[in-house]
N, C-alpha and C. Protein backbone atom coordinates (compact mmCIF):
# COMPACT_ATOMS: atom_id res chain seq x y z
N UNK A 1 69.33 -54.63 33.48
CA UNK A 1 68.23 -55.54 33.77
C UNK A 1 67.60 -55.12 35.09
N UNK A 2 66.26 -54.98 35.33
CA UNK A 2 65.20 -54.91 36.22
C UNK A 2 65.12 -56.49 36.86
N UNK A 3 65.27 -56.52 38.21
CA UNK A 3 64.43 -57.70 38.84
C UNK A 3 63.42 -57.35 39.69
N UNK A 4 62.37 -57.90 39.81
CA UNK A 4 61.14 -57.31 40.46
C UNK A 4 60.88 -58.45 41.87
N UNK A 5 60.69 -57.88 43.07
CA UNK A 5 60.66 -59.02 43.96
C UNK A 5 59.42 -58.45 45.02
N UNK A 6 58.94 -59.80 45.11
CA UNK A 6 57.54 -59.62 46.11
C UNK A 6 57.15 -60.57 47.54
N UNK A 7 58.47 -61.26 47.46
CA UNK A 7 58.86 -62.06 48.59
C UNK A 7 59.89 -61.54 49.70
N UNK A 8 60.53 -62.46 49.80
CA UNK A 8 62.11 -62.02 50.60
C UNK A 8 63.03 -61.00 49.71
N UNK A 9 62.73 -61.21 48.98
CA UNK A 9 63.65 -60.14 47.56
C UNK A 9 63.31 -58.66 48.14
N UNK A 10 62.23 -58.76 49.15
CA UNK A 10 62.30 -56.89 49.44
C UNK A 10 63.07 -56.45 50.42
N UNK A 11 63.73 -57.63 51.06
CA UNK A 11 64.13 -57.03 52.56
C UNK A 11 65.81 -57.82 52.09
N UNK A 12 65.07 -58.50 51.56
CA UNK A 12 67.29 -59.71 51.55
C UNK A 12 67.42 -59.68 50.38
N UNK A 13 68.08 -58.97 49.33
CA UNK A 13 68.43 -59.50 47.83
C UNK A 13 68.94 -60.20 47.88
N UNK A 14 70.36 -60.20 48.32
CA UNK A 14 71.43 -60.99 48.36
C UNK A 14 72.13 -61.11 47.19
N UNK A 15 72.29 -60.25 46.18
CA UNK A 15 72.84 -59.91 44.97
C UNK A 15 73.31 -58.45 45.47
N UNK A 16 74.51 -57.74 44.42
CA UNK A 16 74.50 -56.45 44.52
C UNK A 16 73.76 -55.60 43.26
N UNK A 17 73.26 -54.57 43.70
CA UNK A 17 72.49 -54.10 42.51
C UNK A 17 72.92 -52.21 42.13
N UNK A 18 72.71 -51.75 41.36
CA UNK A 18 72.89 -50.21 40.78
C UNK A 18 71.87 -49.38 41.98
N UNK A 19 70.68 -49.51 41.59
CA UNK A 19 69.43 -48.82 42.34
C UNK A 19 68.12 -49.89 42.62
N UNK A 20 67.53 -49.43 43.17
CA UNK A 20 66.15 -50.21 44.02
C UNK A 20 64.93 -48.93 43.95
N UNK A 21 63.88 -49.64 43.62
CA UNK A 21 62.89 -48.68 43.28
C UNK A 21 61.45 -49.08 43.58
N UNK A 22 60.58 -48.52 44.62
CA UNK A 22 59.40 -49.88 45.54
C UNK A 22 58.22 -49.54 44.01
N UNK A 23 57.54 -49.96 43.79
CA UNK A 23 56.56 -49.76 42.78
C UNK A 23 55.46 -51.45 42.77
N UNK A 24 54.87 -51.33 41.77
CA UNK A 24 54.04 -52.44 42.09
C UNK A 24 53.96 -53.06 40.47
N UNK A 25 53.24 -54.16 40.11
CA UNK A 25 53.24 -54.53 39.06
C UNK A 25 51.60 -55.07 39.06
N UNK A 26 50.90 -55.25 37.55
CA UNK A 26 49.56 -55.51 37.52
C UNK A 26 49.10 -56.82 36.94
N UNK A 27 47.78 -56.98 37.36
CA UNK A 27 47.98 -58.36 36.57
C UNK A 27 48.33 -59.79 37.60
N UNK A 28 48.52 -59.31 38.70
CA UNK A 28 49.25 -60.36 39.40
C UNK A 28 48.44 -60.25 41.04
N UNK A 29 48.28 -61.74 41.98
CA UNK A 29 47.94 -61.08 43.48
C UNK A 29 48.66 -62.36 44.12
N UNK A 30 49.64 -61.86 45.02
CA UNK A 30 50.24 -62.44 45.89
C UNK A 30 49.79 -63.45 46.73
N UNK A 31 50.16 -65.17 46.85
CA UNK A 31 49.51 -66.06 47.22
C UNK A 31 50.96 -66.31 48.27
N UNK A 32 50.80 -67.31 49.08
CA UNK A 32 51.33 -68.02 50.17
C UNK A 32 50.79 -69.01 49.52
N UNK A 33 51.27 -69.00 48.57
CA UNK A 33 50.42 -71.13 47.76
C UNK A 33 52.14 -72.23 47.75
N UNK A 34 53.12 -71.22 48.02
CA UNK A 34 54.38 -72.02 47.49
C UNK A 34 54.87 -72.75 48.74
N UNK A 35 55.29 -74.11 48.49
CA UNK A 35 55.82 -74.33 49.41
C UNK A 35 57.25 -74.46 49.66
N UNK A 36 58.13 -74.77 50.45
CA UNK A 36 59.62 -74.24 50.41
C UNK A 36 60.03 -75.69 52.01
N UNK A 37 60.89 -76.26 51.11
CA UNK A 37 61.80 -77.25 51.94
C UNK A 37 63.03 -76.90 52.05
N UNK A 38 63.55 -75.52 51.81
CA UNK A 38 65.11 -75.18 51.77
C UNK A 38 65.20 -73.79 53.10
N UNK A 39 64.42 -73.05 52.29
CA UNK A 39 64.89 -71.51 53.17
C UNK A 39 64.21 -71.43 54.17
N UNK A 40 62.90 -71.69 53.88
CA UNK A 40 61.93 -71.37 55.31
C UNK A 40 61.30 -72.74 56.04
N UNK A 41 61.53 -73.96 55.39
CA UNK A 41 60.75 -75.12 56.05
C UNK A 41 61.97 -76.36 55.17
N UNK A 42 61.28 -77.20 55.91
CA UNK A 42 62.22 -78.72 55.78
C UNK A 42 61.14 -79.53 54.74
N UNK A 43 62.14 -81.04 54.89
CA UNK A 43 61.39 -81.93 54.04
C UNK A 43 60.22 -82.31 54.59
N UNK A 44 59.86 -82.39 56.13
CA UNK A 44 59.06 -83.08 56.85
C UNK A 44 58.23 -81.86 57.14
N UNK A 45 59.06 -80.83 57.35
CA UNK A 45 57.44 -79.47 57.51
C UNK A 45 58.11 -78.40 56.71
N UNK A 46 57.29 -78.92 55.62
CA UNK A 46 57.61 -77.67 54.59
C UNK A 46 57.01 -76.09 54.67
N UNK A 47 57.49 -75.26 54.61
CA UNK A 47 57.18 -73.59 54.98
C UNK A 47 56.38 -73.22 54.00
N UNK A 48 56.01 -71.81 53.70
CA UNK A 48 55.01 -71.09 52.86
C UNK A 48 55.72 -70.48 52.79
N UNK A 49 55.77 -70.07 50.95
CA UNK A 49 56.32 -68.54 50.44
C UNK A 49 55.60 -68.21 49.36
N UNK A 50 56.22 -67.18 49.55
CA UNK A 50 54.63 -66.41 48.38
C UNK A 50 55.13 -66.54 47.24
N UNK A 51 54.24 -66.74 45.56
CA UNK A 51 54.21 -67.22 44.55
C UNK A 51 53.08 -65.50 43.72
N UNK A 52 52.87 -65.80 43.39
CA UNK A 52 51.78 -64.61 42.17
C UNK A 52 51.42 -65.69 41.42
N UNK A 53 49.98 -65.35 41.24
CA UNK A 53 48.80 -65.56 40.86
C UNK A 53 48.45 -64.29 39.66
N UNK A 54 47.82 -65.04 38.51
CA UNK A 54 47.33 -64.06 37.76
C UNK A 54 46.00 -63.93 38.13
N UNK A 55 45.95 -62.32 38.03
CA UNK A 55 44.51 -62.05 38.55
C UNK A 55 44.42 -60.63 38.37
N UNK A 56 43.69 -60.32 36.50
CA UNK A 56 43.69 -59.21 36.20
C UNK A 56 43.25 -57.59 36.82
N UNK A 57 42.58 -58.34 37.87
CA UNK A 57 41.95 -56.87 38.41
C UNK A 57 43.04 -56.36 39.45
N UNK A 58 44.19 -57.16 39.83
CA UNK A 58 44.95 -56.85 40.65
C UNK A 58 46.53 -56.09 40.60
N UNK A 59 46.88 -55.93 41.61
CA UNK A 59 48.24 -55.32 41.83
C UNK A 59 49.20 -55.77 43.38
N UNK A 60 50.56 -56.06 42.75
CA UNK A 60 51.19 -56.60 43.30
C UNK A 60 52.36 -55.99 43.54
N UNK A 61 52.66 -55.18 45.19
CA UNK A 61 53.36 -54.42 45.36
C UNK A 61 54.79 -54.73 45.76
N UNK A 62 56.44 -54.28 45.35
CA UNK A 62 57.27 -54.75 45.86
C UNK A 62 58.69 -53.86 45.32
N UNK A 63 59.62 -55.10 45.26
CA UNK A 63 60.90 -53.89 44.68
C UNK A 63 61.61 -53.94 43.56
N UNK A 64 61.71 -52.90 42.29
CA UNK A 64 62.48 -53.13 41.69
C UNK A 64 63.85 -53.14 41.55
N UNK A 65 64.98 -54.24 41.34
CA UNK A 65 66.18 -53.91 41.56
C UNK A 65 66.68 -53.89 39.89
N UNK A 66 68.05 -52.44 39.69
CA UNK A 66 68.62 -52.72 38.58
C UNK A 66 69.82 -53.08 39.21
N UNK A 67 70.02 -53.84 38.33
CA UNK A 67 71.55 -54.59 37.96
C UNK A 67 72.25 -54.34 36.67
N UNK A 68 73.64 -53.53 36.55
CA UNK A 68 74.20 -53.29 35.79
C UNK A 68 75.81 -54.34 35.67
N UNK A 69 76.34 -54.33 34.92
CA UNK A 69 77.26 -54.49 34.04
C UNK A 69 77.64 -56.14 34.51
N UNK A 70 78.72 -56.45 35.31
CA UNK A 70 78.80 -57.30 35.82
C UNK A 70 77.64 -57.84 36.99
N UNK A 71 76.89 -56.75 37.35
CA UNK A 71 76.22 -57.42 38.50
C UNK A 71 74.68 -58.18 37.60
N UNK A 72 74.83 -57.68 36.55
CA UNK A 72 73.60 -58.95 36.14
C UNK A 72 73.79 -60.53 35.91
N UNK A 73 75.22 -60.90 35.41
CA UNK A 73 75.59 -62.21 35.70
C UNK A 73 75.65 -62.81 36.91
N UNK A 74 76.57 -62.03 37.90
CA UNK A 74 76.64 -62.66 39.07
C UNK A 74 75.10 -62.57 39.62
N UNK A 75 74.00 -61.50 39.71
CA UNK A 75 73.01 -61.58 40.42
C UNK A 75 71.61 -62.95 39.59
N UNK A 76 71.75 -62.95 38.32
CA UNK A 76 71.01 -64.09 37.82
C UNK A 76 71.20 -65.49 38.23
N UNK A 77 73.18 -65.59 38.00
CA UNK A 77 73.19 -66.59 38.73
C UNK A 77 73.06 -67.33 39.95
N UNK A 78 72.83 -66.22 41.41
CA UNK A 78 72.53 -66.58 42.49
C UNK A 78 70.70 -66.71 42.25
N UNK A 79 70.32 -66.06 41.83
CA UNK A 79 68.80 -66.02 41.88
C UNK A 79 68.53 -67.16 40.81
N UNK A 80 69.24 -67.60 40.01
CA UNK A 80 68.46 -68.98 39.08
C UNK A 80 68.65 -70.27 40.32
N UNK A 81 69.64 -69.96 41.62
CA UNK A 81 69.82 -71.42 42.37
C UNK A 81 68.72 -70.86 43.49
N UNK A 82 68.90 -69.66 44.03
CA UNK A 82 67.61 -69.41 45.05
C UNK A 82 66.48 -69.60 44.50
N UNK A 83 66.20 -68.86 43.56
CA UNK A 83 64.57 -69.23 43.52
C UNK A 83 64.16 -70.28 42.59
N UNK A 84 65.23 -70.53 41.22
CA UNK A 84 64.81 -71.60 40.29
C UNK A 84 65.21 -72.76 40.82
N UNK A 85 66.25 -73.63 41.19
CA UNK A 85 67.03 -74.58 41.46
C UNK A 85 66.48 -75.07 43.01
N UNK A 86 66.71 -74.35 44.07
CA UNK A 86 65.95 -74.87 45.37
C UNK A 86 64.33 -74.31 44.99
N UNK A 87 63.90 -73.19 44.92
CA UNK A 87 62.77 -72.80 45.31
C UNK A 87 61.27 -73.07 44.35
N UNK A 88 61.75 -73.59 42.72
CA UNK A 88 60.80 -74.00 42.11
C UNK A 88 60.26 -72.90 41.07
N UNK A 89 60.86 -71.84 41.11
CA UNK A 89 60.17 -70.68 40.13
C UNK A 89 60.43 -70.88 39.09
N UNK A 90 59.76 -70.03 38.45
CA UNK A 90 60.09 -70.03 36.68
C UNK A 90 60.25 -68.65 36.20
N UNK A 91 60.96 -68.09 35.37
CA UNK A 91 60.92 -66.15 35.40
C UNK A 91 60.08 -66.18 34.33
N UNK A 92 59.43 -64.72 34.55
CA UNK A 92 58.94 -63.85 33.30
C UNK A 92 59.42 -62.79 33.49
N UNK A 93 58.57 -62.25 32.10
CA UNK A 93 58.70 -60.43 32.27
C UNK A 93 57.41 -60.26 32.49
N UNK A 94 57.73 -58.53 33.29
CA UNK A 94 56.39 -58.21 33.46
C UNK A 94 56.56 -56.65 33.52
N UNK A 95 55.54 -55.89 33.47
CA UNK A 95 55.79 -54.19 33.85
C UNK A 95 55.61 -53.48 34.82
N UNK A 96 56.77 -53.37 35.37
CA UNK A 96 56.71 -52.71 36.55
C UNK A 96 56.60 -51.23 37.09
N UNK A 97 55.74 -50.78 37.44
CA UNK A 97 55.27 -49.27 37.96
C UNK A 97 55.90 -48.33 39.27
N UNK A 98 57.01 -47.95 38.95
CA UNK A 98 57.61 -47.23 39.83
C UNK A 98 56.70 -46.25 40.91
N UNK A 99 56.36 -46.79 42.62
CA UNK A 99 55.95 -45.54 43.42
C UNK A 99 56.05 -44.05 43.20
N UNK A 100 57.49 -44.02 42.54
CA UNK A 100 57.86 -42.36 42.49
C UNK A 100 56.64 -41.71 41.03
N UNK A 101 56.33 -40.53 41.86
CA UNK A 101 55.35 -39.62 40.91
C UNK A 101 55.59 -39.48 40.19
N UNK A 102 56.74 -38.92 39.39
CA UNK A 102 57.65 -38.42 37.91
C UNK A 102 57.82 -39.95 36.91
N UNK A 103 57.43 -40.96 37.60
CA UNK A 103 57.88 -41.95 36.82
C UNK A 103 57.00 -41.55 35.23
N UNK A 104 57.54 -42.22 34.07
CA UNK A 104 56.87 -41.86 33.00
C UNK A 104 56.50 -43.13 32.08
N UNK A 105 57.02 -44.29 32.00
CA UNK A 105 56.95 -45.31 31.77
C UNK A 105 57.14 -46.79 32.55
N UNK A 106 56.19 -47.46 32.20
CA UNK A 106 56.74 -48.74 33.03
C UNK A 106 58.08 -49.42 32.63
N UNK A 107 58.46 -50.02 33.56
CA UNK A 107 60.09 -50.46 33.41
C UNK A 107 59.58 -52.23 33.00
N UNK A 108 60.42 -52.66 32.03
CA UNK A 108 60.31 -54.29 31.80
C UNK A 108 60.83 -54.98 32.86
N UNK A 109 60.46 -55.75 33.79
CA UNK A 109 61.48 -56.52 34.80
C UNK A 109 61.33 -57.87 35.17
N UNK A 110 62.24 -58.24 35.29
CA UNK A 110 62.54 -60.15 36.12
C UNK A 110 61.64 -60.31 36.71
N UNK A 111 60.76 -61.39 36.74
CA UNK A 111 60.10 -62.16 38.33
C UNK A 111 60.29 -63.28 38.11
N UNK A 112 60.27 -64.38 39.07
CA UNK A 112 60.30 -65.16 39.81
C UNK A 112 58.86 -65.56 40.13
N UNK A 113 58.22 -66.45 39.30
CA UNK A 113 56.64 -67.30 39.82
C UNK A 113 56.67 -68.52 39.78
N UNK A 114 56.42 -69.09 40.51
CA UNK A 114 56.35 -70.58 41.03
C UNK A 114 54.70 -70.98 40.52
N UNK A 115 55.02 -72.15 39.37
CA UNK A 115 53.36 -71.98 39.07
C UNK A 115 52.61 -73.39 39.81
N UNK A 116 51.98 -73.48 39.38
CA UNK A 116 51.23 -75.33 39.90
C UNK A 116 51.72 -76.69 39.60
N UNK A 117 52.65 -76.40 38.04
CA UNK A 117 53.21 -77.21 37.62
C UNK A 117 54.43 -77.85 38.35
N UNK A 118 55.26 -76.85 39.35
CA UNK A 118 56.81 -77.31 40.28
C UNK A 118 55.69 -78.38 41.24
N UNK A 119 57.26 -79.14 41.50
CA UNK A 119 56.88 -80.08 42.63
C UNK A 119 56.67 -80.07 44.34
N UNK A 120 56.70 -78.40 44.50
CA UNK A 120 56.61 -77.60 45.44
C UNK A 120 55.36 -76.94 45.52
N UNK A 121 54.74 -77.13 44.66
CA UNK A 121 53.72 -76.03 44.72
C UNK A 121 52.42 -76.60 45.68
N UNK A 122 51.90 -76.12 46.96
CA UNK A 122 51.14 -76.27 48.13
C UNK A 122 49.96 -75.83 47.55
N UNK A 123 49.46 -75.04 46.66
CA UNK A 123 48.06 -74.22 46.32
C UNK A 123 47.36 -73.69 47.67
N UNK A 124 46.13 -73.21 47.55
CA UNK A 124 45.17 -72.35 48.40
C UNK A 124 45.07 -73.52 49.54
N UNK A 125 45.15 -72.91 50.34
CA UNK A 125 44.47 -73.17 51.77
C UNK A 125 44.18 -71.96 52.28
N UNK A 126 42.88 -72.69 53.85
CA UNK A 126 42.79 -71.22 54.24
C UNK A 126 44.00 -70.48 55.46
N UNK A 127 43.54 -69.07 55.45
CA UNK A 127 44.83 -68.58 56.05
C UNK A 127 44.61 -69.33 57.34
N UNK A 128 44.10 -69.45 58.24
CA UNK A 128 44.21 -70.45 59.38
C UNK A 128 45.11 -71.54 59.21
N UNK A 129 44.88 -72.42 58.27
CA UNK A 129 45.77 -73.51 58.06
C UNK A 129 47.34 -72.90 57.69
N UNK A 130 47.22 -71.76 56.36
CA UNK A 130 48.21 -71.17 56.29
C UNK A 130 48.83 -70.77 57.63
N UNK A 131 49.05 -70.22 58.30
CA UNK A 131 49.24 -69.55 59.55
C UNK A 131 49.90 -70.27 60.11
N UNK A 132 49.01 -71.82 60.61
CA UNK A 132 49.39 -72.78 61.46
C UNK A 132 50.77 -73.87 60.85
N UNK A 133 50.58 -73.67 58.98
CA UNK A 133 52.11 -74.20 58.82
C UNK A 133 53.23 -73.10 58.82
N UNK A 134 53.17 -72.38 59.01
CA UNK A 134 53.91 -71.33 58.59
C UNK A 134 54.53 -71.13 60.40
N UNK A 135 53.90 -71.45 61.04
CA UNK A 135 54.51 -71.52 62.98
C UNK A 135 55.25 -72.72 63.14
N UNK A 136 55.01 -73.78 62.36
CA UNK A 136 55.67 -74.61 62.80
C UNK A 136 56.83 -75.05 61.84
N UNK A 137 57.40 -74.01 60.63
CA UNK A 137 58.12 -74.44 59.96
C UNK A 137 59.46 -73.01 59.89
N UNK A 138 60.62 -73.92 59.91
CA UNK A 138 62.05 -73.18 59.84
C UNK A 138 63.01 -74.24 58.97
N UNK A 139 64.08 -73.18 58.11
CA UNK A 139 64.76 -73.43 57.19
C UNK A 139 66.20 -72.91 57.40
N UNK A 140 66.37 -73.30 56.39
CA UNK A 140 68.39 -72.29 56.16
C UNK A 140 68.25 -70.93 56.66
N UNK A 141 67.30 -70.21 56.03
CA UNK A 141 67.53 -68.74 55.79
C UNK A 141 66.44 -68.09 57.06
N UNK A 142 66.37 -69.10 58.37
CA UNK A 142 65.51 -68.66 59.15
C UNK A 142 63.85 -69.14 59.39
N UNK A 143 63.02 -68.98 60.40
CA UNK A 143 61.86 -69.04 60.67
C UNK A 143 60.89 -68.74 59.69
N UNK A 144 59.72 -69.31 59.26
CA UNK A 144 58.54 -69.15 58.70
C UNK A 144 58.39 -68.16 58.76
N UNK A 145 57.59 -67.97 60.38
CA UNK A 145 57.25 -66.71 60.95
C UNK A 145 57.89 -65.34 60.64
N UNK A 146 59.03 -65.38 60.13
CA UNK A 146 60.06 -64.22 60.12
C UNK A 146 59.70 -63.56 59.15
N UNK A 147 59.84 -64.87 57.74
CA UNK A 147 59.24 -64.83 56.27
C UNK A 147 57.91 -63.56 56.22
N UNK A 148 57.12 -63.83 56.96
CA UNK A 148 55.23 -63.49 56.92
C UNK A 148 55.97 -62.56 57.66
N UNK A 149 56.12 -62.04 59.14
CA UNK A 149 56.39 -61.02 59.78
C UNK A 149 57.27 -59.88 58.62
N UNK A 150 57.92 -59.94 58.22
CA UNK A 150 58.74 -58.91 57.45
C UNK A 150 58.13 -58.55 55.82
N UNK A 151 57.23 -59.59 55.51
CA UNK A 151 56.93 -58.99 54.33
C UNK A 151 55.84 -58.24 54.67
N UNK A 152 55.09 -58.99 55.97
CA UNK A 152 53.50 -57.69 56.49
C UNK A 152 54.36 -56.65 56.62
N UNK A 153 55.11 -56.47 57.15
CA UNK A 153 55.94 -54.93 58.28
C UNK A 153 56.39 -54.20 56.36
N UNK A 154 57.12 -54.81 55.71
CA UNK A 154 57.31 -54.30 54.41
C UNK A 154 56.19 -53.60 53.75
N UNK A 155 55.18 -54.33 53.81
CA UNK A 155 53.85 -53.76 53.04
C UNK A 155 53.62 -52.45 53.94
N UNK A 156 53.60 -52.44 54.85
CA UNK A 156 52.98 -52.13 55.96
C UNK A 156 53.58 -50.38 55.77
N UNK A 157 55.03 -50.42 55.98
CA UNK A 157 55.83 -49.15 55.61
C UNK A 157 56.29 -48.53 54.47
N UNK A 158 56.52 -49.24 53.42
CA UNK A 158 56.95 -49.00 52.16
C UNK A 158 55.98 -48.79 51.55
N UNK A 159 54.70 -49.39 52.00
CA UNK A 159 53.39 -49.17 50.50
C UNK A 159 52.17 -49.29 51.26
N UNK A 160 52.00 -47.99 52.30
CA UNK A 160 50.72 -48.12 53.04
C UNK A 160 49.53 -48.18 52.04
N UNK A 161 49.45 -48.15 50.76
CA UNK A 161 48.26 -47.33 50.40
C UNK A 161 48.15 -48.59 49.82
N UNK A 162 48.76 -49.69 49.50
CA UNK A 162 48.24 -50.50 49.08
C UNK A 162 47.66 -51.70 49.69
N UNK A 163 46.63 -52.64 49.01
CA UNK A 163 45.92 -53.78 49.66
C UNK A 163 46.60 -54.82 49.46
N UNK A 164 46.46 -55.97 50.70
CA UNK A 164 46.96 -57.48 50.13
C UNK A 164 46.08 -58.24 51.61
N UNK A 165 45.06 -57.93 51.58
CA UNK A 165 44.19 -58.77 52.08
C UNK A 165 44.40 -59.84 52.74
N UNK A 166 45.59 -61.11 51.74
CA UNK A 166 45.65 -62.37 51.78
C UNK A 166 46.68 -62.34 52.95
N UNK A 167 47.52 -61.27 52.49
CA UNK A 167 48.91 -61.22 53.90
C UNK A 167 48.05 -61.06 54.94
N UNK A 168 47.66 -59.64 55.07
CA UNK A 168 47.85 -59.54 56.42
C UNK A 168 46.30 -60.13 56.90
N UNK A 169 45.72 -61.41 56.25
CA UNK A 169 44.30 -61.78 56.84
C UNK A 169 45.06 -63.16 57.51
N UNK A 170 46.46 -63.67 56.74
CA UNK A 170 47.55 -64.77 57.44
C UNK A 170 48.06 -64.51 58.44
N UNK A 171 48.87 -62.79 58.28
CA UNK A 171 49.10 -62.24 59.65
C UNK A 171 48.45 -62.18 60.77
N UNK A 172 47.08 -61.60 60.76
CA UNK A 172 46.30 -62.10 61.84
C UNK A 172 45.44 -63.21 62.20
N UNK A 173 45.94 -64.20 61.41
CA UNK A 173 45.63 -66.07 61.77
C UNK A 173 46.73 -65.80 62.32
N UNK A 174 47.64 -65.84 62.09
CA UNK A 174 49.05 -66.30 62.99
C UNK A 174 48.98 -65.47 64.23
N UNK A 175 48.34 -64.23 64.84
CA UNK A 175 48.37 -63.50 65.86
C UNK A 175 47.47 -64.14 66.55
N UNK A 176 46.36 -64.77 65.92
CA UNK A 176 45.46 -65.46 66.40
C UNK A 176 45.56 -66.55 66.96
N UNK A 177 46.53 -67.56 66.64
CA UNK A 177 46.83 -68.64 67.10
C UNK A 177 47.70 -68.48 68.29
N UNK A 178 49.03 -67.26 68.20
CA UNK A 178 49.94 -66.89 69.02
C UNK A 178 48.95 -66.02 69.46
N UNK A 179 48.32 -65.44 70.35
CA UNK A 179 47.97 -64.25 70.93
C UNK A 179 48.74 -63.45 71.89
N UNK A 180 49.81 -63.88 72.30
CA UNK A 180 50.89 -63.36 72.81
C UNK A 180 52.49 -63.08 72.19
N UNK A 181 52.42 -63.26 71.00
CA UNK A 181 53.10 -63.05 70.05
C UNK A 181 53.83 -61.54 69.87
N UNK A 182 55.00 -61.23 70.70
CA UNK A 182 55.78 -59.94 70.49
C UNK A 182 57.14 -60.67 69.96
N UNK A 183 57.59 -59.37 69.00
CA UNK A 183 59.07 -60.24 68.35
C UNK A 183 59.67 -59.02 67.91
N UNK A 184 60.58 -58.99 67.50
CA UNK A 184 61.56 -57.90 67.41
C UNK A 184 62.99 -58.94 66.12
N UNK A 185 63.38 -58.38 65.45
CA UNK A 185 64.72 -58.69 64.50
C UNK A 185 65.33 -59.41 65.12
N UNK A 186 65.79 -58.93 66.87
CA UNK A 186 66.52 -59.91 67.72
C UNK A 186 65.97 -61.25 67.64
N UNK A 187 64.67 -61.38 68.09
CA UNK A 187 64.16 -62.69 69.01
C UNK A 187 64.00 -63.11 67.93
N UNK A 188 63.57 -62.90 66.65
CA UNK A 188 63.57 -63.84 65.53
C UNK A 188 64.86 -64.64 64.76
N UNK A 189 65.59 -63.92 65.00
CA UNK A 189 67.25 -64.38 64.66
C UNK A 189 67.58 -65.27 66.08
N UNK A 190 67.06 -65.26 66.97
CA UNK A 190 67.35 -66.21 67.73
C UNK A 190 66.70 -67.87 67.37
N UNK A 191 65.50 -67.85 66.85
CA UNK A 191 64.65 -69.11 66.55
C UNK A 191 65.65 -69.96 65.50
């Protein structure tokens, strides 16, 4: 089994997996519409995490993980309580496009989309507003800010060639609001 991840799933699985493979999937464009009272924000200031949006002209870049033998039970079942059970998603399949050149077919894989229907779901705002909840909200699994900081820096190194507008136009609302804003792995594990 393929799981495909476009959130925290690129930097933290938290499952063990066979191989990992960065590629992108179509059909889909990455929103900050979800909201999250567990990992990244509380009941009283709930955080932003990103969800997919269908939106045929688009592409949605991230990681594929396989999971073989035993590790597809144990890894479904942590990911049906992370993202289905606290976080509100629902899975599909979808086809995922391996970065590597030689690839020859798309791979079938897991996602994780949180649609309008969960009782979590925040929809569009603008990134300003986005930005400004996303500074003032922390969870179990760490800071807002950390969330948005590591998936820009992810895009950023793993898949220069691709666009996501919506991130990094949040990223720089949030630089905007902080204008003195330096951070490092350390100082964020400190918050």
């Amino acid at each position: 089994v393929w799981i495909f991840g476009y959130g925290s799933l690129v930097w933290r699985p938290g499952f063990e997996f066979t191989s990992r493979k960065v590629g992108f999937i179509r059909g889909y464009s990455r929103r900050f519409w979800q909201g999250d009272t567990f990992h990244r924000g509380s009941e009283k200031m709930p955080g932003r995490v990103v969800t997919l949006l269908e939106d045929c002209g688009a592409c949605t870049w991230g990681v594929a993980y396989e999971v073989r033998g035993e590790q597809v039970a144990a890894s479904l079942q942590y990911l049906n309580v992370r993202e289905a059970v606290l976080g509100g998603y629902d899975t599909k399949f979808v086809e995922f496009y391996p970065q590597e050149k030689d690839a020859e077919e798309p791979i079938l894989a897991l996602v994780y989309i949180a649609t309008p229907q969960n009782p979590s779901y925040l929809g569009p705002a603008s990134e300003e507003d986005i930005a400004a909840q996303i500074i003032v909200s922390s969870g179990c699994a760490g800071h807002n800010i950390e969330y948005l900081l590591r998936l820009a820096d992810f895009m950023r190194y793993f898949c220069p060639q691709a666009e996501d507008k919506h991130l990094f136009s949040i990223e720089e609302a949030l630089t905007s609001i902080l204008p003195c804003l330096y951070y490092t792995e350390e100082s964020l594990e400190e918050t």
